[in-house]
N, C-alpha and C. Protein backbone atom coordinates (compact mmCIF):
# COMPACT_ATOMS: atom_id res chain seq x y z
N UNK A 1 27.66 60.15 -37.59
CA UNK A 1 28.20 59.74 -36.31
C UNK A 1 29.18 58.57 -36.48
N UNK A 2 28.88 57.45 -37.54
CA UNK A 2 29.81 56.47 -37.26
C UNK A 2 31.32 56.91 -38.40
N UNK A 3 31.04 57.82 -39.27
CA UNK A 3 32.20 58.39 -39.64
C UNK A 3 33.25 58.91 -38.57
N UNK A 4 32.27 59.77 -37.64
CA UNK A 4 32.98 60.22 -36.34
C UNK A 4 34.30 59.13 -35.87
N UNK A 5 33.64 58.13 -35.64
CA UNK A 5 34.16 57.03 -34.43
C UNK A 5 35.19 56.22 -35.91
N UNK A 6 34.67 56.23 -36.92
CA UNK A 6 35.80 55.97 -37.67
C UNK A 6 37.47 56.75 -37.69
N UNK A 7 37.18 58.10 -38.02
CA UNK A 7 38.14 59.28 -37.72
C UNK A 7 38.52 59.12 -36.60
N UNK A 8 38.13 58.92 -34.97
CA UNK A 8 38.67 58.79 -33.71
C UNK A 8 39.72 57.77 -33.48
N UNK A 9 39.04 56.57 -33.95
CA UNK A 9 39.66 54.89 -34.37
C UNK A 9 41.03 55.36 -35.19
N UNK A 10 41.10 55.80 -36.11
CA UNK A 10 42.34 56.00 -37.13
C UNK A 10 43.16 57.27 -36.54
N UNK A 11 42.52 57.87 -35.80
CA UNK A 11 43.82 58.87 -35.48
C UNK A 11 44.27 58.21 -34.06
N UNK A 12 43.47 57.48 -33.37
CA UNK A 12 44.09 56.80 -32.54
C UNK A 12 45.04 55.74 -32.52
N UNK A 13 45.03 54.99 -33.79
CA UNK A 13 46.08 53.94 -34.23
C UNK A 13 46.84 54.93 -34.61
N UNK A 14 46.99 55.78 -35.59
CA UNK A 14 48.56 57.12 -35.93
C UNK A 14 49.39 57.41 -34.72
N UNK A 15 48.35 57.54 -33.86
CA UNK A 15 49.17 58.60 -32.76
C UNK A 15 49.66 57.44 -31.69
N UNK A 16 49.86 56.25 -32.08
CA UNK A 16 50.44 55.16 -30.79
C UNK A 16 51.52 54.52 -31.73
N UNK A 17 51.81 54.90 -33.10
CA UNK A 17 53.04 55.06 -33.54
C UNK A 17 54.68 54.96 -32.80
N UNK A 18 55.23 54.52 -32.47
CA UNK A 18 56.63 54.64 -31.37
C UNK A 18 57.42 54.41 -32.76
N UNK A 19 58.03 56.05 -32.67
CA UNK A 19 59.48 55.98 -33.41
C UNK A 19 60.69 55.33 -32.66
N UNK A 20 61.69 55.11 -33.78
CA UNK A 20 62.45 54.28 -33.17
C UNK A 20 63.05 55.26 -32.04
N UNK A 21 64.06 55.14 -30.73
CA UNK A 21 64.85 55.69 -29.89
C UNK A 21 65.67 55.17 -29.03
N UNK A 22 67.19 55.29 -28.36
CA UNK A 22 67.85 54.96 -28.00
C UNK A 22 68.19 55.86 -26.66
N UNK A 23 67.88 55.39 -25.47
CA UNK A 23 68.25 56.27 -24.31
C UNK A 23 69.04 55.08 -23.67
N UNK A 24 70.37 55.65 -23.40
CA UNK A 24 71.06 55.47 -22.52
C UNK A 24 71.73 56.05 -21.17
N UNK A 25 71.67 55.78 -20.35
CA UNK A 25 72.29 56.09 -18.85
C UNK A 25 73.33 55.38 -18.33
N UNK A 26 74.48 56.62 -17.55
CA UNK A 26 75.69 55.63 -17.61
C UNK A 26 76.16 56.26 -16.02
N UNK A 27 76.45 55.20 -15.35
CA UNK A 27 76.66 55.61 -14.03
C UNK A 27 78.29 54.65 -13.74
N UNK A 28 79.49 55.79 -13.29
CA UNK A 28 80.62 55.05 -13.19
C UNK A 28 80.73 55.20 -11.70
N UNK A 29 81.80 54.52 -11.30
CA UNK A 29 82.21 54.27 -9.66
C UNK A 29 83.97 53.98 -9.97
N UNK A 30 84.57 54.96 -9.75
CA UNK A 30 85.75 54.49 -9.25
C UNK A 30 86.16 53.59 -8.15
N UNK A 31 86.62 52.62 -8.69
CA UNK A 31 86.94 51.95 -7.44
C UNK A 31 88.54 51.41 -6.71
N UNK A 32 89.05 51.53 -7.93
CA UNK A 32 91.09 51.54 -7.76
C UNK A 32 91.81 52.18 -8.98
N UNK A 33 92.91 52.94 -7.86
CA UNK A 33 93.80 53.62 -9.18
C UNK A 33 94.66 52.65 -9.92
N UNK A 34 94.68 51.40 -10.03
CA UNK A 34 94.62 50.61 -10.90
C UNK A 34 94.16 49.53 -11.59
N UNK A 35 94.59 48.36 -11.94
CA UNK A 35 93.40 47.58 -12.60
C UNK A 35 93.57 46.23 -12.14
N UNK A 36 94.19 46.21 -10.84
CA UNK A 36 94.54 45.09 -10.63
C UNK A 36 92.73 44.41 -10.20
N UNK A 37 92.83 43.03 -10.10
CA UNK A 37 92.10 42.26 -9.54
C UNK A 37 90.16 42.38 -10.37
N UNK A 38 90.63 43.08 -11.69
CA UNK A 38 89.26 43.40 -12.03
C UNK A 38 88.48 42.06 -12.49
N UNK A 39 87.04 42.43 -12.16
CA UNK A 39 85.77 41.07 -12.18
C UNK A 39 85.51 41.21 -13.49
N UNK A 40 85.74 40.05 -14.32
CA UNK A 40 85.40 39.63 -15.59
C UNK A 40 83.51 39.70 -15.88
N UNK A 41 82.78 39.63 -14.54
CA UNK A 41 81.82 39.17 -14.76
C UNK A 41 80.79 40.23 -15.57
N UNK A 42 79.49 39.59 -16.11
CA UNK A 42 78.90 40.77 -17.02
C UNK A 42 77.50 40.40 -16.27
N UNK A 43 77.12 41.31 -15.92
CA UNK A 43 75.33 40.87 -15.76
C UNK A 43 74.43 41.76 -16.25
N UNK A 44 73.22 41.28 -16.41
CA UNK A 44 72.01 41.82 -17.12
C UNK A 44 70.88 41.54 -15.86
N UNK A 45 70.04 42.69 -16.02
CA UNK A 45 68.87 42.96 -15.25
C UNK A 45 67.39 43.42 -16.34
N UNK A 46 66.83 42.98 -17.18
CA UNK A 46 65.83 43.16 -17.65
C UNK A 46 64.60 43.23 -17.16
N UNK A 47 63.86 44.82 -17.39
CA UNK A 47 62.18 44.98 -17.02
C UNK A 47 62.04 45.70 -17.76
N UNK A 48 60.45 46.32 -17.16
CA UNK A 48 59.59 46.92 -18.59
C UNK A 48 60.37 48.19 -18.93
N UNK A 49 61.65 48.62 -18.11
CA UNK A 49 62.13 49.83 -18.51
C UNK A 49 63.16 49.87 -19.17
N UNK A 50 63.42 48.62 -19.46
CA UNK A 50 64.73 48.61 -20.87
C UNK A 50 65.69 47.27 -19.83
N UNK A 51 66.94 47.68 -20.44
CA UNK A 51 68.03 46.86 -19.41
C UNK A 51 68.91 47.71 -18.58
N UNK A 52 69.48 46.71 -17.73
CA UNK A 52 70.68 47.18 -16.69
C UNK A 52 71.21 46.27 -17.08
N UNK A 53 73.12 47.13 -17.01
CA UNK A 53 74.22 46.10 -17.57
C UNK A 53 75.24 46.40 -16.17
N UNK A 54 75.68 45.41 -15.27
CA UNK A 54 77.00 45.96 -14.94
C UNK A 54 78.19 45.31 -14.71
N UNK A 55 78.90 45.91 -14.93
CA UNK A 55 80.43 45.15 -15.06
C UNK A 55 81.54 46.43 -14.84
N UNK A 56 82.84 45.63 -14.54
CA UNK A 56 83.68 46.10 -14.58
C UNK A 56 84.38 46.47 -15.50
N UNK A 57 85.22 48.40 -15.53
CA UNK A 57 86.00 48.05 -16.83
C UNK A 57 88.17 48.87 -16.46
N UNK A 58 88.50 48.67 -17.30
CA UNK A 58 89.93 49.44 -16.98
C UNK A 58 89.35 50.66 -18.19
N UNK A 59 89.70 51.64 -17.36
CA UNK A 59 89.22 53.35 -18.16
C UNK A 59 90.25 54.07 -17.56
N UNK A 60 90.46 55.08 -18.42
CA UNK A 60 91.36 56.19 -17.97
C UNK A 60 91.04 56.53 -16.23
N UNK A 61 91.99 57.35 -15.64
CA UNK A 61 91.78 57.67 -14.28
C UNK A 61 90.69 58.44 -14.38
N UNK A 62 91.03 59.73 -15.27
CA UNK A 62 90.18 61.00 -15.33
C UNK A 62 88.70 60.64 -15.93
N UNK A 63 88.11 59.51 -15.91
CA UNK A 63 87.27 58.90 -16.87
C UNK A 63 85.94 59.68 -16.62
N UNK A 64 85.23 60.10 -17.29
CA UNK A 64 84.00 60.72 -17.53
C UNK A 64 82.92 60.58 -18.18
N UNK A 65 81.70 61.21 -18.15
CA UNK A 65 80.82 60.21 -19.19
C UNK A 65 80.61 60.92 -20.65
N UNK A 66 81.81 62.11 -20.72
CA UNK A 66 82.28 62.90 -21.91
C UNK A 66 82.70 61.62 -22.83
N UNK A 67 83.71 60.45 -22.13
CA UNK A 67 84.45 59.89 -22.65
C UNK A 67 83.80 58.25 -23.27
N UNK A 68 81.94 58.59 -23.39
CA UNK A 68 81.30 57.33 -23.17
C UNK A 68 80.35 57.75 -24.50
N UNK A 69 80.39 56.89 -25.49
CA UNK A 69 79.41 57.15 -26.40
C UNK A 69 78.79 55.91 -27.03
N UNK A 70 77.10 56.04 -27.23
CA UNK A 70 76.76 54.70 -27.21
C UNK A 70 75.67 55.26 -28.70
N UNK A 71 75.35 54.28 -29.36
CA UNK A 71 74.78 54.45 -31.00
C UNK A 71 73.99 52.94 -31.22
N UNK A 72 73.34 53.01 -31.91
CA UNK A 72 72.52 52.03 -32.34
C UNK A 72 73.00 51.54 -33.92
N UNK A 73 73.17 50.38 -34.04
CA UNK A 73 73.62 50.18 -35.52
C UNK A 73 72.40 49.05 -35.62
N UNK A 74 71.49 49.07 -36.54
CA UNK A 74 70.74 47.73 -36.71
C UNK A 74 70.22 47.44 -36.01
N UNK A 75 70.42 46.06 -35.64
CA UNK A 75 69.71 45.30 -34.34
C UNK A 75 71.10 45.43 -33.04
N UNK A 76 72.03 46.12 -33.06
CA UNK A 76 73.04 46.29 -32.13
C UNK A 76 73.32 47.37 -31.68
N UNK A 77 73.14 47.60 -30.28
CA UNK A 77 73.32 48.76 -29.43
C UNK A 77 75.30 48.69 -29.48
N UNK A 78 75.92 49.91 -29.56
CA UNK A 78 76.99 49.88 -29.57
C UNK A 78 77.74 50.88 -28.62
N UNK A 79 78.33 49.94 -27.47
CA UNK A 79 79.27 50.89 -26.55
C UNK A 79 80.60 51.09 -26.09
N UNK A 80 81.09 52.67 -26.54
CA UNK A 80 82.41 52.38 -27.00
C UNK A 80 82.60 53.60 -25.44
N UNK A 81 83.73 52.91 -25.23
CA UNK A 81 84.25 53.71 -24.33
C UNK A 81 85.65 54.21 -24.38
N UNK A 82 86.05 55.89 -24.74
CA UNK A 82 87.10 56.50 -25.42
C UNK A 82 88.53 56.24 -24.16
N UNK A 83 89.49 55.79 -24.64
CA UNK A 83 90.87 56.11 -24.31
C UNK A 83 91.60 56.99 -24.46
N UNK A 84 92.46 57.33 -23.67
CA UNK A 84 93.81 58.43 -24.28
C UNK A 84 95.51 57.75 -24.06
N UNK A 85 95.50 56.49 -23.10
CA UNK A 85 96.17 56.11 -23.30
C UNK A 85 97.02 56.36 -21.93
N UNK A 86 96.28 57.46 -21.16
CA UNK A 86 96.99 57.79 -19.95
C UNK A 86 96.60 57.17 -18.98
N UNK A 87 96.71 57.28 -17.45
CA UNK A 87 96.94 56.09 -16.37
C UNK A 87 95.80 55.50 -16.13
N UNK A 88 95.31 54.12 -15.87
CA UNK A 88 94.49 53.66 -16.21
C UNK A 88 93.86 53.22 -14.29
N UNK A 89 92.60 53.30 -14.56
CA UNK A 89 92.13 52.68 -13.13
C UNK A 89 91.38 51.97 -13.50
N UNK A 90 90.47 50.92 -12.39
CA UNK A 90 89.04 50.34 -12.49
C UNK A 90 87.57 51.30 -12.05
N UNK A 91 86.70 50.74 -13.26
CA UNK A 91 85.75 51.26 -12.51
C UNK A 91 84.67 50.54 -12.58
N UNK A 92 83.65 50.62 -11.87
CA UNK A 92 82.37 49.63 -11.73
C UNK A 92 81.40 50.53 -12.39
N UNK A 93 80.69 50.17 -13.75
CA UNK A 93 80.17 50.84 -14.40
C UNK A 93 78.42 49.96 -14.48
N UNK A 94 77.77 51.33 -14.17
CA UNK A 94 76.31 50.76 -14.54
C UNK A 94 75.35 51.56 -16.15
N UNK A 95 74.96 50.33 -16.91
CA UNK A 95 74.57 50.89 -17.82
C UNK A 95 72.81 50.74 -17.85
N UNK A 96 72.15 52.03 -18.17
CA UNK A 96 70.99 51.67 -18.25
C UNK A 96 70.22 51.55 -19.95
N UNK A 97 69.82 50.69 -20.71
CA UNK A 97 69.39 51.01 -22.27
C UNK A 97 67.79 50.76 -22.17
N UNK A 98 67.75 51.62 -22.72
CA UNK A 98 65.69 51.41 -23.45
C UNK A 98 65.88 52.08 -24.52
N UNK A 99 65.32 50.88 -25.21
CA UNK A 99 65.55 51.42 -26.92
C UNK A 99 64.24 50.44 -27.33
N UNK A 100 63.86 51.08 -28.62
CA UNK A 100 62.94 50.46 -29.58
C UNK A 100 63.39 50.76 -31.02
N UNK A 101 63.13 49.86 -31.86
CA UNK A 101 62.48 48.52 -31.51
C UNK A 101 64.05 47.85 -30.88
N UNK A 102 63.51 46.35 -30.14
CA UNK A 102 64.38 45.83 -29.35
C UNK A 102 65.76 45.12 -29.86
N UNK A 103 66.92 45.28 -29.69
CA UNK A 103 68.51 45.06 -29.58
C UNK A 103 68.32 43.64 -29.49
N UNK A 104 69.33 43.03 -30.32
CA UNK A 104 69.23 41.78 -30.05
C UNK A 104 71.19 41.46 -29.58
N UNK A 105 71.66 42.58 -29.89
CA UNK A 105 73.22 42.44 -29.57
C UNK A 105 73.73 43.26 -29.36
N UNK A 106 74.66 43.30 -27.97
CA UNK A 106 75.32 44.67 -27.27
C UNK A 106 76.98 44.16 -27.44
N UNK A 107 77.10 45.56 -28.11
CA UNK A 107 78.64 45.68 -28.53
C UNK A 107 78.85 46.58 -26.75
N UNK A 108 80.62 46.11 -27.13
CA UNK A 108 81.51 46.73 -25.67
C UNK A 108 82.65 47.11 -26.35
N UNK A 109 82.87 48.20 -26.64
CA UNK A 109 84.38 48.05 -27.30
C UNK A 109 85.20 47.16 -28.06
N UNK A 110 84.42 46.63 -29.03
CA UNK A 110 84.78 45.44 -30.05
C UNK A 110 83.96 44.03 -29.68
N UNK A 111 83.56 44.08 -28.23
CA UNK A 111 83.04 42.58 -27.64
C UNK A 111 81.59 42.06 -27.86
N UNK A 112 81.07 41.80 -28.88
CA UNK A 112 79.58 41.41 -28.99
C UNK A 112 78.66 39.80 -28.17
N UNK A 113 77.68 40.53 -27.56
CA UNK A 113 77.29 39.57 -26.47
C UNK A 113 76.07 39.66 -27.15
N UNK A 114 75.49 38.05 -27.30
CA UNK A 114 73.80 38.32 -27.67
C UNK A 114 72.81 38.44 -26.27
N UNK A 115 72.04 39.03 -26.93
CA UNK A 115 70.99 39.76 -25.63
C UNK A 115 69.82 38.78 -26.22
N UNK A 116 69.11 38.47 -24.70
CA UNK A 116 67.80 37.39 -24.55
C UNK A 116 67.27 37.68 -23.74
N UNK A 117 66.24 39.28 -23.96
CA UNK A 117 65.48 39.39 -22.42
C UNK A 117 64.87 38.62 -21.63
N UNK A 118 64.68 38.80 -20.28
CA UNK A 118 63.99 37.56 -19.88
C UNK A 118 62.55 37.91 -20.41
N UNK A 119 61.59 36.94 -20.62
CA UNK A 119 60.00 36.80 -20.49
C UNK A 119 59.94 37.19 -22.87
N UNK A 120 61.31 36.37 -22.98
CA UNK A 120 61.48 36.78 -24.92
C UNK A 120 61.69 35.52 -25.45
């Protein structure tokens, strides 16, 4: 019997294992067909479900979330957002990340910001 509860004990520590993973969610808002007057500002929203990022960016008109690709390098979440070079608008972009183990630095298209969840 206490072999039992040994075997239960050890497959229960295996199986709470968390491989690493990177989910991202990307929600855009057009908001002008050009780029005048865009908000520099960056904010962060941290809970138990990862982060919220939002800010403004200048993206193609036709911008899509074809044109949005995000990767994990290390300890840095990396988000690049593709150009073509054609007419450019603003858009108000919301990002959602939950990843493990935890990011300590979010790339933006070359721009690295260190990340400090709250309650870290």
């Amino acid at each position: 019997m206490r072999y039992l509860w040994v075997l239960l004990l050890l497959l229960g520590t295996w199986s709470c294992k968390t491989k690493p993973f990177l989910k991202v969610s990307l929600k855009s808002e057009k908001l002008r067909d050009d780029c005048k007057g865009m908000d520099m500002a960056f904010r962060m929203n941290s809970n138990l479900n990862g982060e919220r990022y939002e800010f403004q960016r200048c993206l193609d008109a036709d911008f899509s979330k074809e044109k949005f690709e995000a990767l994990r390098e290390g300890d840095t979440v990396v988000l690049k957002f593709k150009r073509t070079g054609s007419r450019q608008a603003l858009f108000d972009i919301t990002i959602d990340i939950d990843s493990y183990p935890r990011y300590n630095f979010l790339t933006i298209d070359g721009e690295t910001f260190p990340i400090i969840p709250v309650g870290s």
